[in-house]
PDB file of N, CA and C in Angstrom:
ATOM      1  N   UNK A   1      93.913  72.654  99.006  1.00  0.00           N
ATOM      2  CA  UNK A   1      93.892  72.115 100.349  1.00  0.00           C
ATOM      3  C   UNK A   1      95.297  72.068 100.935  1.00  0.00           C
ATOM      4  N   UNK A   2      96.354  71.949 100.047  1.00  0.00           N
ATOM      5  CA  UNK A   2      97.746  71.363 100.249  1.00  0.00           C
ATOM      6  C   UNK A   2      98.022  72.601 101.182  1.00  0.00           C
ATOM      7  N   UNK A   3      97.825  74.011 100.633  1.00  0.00           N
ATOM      8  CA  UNK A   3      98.400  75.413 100.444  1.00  0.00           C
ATOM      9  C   UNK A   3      97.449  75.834 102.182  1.00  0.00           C
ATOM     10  N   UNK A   4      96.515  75.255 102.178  1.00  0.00           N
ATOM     11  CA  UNK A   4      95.561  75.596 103.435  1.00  0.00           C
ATOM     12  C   UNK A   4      96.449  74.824 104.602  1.00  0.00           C
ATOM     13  N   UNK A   5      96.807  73.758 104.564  1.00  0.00           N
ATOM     14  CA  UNK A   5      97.914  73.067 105.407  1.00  0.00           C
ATOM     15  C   UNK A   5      98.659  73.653 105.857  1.00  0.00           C
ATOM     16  N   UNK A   6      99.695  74.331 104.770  1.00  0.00           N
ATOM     17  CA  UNK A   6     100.658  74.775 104.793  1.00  0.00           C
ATOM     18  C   UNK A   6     100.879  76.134 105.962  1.00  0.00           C
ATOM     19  N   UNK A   7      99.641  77.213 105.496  1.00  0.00           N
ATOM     20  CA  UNK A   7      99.371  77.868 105.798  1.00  0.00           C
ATOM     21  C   UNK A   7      99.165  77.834 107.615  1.00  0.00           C
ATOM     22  N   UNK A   8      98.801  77.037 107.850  1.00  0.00           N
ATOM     23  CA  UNK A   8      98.095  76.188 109.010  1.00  0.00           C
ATOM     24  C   UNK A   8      99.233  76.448 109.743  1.00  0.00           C
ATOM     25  N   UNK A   9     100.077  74.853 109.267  1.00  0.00           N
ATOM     26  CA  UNK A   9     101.104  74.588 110.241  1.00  0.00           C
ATOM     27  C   UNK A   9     102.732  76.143 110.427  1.00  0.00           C
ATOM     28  N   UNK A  10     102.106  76.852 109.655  1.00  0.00           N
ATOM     29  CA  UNK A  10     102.965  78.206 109.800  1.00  0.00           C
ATOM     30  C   UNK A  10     102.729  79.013 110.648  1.00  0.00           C
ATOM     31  N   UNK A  11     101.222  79.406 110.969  1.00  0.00           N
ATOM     32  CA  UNK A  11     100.418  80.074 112.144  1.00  0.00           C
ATOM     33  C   UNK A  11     100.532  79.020 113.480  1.00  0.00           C
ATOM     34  N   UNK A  12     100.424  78.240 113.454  1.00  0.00           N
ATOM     35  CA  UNK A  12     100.729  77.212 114.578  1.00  0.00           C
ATOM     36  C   UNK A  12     101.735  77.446 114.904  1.00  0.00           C
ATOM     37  N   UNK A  13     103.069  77.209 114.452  1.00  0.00           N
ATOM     38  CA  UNK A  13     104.553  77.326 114.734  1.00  0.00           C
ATOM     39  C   UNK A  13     104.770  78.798 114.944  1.00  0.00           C
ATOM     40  N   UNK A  14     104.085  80.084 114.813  1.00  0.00           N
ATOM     41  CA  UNK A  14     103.943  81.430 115.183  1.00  0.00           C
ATOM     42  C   UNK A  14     103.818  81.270 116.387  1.00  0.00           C
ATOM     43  N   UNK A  15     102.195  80.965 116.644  1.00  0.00           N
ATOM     44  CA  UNK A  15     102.004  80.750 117.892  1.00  0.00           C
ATOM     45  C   UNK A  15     102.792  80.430 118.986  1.00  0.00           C
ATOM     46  N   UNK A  16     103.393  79.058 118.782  1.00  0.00           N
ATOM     47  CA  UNK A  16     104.206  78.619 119.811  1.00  0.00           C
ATOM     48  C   UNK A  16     105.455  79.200 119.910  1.00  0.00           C
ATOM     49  N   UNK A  17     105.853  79.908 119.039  1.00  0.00           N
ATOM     50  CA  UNK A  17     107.277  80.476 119.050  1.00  0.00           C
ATOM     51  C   UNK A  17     107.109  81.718 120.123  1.00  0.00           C
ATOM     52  N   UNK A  18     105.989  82.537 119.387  1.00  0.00           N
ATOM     53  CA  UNK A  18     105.716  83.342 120.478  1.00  0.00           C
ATOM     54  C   UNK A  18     105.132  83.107 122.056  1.00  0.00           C
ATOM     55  N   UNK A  19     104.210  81.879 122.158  1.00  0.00           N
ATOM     56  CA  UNK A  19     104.334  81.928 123.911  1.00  0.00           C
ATOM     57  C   UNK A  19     105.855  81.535 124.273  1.00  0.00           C
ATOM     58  N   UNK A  20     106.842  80.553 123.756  1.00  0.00           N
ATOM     59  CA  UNK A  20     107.960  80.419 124.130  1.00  0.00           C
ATOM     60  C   UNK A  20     108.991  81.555 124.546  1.00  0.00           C
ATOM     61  N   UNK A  21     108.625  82.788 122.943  1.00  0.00           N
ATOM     62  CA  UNK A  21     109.521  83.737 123.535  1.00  0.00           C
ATOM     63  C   UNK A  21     109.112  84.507 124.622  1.00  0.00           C
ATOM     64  N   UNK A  22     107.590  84.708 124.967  1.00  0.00           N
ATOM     65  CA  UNK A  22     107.309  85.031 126.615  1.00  0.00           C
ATOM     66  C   UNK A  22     107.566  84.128 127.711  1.00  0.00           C
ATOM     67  N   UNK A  23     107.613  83.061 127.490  1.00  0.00           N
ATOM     68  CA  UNK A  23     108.454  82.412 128.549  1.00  0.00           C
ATOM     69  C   UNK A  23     109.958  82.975 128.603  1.00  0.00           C
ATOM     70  N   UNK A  24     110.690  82.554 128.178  1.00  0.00           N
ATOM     71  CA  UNK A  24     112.355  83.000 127.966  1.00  0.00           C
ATOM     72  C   UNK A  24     112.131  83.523 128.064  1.00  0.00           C
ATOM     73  N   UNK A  25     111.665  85.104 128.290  1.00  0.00           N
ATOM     74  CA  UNK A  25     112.421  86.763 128.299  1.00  0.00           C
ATOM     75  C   UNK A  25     112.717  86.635 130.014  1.00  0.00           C
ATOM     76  N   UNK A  26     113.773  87.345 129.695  1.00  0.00           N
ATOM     77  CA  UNK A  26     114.477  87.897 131.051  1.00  0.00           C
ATOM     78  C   UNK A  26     113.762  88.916 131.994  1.00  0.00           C
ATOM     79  N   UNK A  27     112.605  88.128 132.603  1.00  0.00           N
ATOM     80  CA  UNK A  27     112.053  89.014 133.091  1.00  0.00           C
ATOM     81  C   UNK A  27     111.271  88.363 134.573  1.00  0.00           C
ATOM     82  N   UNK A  28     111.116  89.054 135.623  1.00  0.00           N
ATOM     83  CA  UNK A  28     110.387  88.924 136.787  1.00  0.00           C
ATOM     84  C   UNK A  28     109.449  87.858 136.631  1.00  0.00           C
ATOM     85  N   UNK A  29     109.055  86.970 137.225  1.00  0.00           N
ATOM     86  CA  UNK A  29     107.759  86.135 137.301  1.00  0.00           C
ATOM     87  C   UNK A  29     106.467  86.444 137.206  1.00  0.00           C
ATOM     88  N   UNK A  30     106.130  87.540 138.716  1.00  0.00           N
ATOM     89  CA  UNK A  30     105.232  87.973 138.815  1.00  0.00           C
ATOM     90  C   UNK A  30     105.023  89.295 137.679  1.00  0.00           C
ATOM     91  N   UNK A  31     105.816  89.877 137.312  1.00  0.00           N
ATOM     92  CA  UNK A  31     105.554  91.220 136.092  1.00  0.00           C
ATOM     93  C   UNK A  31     105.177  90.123 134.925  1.00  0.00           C
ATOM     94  N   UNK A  32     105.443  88.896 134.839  1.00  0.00           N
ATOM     95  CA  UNK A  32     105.046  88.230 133.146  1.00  0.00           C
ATOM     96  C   UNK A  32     103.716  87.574 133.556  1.00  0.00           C
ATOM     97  N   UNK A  33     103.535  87.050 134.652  1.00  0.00           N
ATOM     98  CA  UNK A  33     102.267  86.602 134.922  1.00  0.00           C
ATOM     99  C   UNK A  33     101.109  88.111 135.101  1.00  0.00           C
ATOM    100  N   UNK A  34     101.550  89.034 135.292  1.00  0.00           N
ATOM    101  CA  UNK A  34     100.282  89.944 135.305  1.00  0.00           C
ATOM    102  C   UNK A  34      99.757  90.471 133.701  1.00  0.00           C
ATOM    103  N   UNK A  35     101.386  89.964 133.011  1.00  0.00           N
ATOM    104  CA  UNK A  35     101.065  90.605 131.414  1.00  0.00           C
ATOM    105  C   UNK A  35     100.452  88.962 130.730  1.00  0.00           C
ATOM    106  N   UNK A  36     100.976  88.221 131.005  1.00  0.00           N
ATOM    107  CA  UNK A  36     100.115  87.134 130.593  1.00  0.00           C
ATOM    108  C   UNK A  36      98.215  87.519 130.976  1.00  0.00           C
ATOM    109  N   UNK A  37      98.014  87.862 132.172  1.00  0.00           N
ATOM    110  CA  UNK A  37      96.524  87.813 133.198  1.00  0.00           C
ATOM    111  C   UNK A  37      96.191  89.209 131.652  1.00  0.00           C
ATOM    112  N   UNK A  38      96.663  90.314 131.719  1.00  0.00           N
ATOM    113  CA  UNK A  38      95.987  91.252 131.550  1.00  0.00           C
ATOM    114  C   UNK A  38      96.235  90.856 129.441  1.00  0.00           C
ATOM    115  N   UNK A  39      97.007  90.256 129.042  1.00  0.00           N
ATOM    116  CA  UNK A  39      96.417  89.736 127.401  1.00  0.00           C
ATOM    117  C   UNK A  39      95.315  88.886 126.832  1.00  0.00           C
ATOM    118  N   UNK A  40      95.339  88.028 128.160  1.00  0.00           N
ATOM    119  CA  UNK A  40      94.321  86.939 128.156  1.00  0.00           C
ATOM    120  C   UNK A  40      92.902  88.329 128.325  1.00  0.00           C
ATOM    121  N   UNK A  41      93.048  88.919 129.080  1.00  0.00           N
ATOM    122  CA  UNK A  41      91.330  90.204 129.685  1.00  0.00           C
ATOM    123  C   UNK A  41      91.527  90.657 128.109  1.00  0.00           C
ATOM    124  N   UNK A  42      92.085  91.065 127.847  1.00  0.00           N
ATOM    125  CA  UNK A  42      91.877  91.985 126.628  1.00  0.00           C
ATOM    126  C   UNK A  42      91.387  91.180 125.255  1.00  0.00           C
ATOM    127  N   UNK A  43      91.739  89.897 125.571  1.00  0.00           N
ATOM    128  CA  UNK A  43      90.770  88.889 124.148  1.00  0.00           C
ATOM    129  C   UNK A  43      89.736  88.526 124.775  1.00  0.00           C
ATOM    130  N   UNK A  44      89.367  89.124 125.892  1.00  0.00           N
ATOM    131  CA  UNK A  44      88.061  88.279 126.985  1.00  0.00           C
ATOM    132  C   UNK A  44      87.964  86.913 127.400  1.00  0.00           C
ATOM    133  N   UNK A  45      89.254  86.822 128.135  1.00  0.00           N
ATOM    134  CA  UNK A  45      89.539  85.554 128.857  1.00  0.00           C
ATOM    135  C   UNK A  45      89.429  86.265 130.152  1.00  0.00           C
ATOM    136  N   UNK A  46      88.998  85.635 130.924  1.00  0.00           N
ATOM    137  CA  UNK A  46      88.515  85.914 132.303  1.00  0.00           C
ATOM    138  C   UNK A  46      89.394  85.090 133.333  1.00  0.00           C
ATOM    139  N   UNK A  47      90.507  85.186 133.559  1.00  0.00           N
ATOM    140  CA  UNK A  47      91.142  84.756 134.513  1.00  0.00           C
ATOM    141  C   UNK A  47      91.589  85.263 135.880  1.00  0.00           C
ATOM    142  N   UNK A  48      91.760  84.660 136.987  1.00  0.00           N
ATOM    143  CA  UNK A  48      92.342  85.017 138.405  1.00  0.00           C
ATOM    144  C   UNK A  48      93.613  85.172 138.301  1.00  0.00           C
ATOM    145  N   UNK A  49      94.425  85.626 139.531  1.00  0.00           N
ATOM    146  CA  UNK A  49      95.898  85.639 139.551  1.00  0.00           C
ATOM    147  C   UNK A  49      96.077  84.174 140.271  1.00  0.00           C
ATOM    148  N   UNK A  50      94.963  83.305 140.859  1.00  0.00           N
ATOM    149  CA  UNK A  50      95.322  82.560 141.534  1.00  0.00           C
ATOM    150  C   UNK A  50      95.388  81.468 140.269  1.00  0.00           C
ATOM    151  N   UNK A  51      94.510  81.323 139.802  1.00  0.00           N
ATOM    152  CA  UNK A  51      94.503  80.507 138.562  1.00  0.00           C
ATOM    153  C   UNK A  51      95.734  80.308 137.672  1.00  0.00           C
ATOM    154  N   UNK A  52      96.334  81.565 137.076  1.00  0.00           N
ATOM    155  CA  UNK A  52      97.655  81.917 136.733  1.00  0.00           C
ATOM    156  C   UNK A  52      98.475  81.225 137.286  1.00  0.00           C
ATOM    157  N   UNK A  53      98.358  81.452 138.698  1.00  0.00           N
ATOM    158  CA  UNK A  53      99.698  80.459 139.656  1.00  0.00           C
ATOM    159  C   UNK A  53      99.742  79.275 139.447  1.00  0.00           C
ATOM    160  N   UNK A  54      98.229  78.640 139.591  1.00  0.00           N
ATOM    161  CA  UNK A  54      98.027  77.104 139.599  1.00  0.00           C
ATOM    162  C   UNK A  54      98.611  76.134 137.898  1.00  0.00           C
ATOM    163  N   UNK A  55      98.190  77.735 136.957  1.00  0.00           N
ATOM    164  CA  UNK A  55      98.664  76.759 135.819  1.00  0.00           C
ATOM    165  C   UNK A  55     100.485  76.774 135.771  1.00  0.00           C
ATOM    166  N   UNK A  56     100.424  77.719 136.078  1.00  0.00           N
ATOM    167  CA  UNK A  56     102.342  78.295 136.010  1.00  0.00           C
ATOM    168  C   UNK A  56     103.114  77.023 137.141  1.00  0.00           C
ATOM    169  N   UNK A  57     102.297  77.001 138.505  1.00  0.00           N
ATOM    170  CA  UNK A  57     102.866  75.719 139.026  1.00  0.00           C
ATOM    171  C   UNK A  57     102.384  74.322 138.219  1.00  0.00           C
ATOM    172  N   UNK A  58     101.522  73.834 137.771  1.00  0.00           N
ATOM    173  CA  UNK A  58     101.387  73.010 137.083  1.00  0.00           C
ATOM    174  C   UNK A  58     102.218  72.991 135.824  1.00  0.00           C
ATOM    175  N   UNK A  59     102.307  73.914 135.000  1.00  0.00           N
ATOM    176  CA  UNK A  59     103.532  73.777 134.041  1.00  0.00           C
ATOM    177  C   UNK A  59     105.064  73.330 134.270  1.00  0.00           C
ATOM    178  N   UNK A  60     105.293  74.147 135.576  1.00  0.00           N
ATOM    179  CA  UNK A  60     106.974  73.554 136.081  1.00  0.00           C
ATOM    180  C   UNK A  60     106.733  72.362 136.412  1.00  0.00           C
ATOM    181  N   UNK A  61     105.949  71.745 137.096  1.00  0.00           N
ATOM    182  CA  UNK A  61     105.737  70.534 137.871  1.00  0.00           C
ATOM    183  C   UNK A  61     106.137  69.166 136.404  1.00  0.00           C
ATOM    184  N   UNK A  62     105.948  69.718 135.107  1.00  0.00           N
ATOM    185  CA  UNK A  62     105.615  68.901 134.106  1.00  0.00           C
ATOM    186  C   UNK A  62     104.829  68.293 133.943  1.00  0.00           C
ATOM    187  N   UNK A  63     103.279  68.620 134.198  1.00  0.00           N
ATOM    188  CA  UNK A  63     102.485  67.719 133.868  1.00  0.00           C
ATOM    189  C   UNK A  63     101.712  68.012 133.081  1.00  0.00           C
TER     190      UNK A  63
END
């Protein structure tokens, strides 16, 4: 169970490392929000561009 934990909190800390490093990259807003829109389609997440905005403004906003 210990080793299943372990395992766990390693894929977790993947995870977040990697949306972080798509945040930070030096790159356009709108070019990372369309590659964000079109990764989310390709695992069959169904999102808008308007939606995108609303969470992207809700993220700066800090809430």
């Amino acid at each position: 169970m210990r080793a299943l934990t372990l395992i766990s909190a390693f894929l977790g800390g993947a995870i977040v490392g990697c949306g972080a490093a798509l945040m930070f990259t030096p790159e356009k807003g709108s070019d990372l929000r369309s590659r964000i829109v079109e990764l989310l389609r390709k695992r069959g997440i169904k999102v808008s561009d308007s939606e995108v905005d609303a969470l992207v403004a809700e993220l700066a906003a800090g809430e």
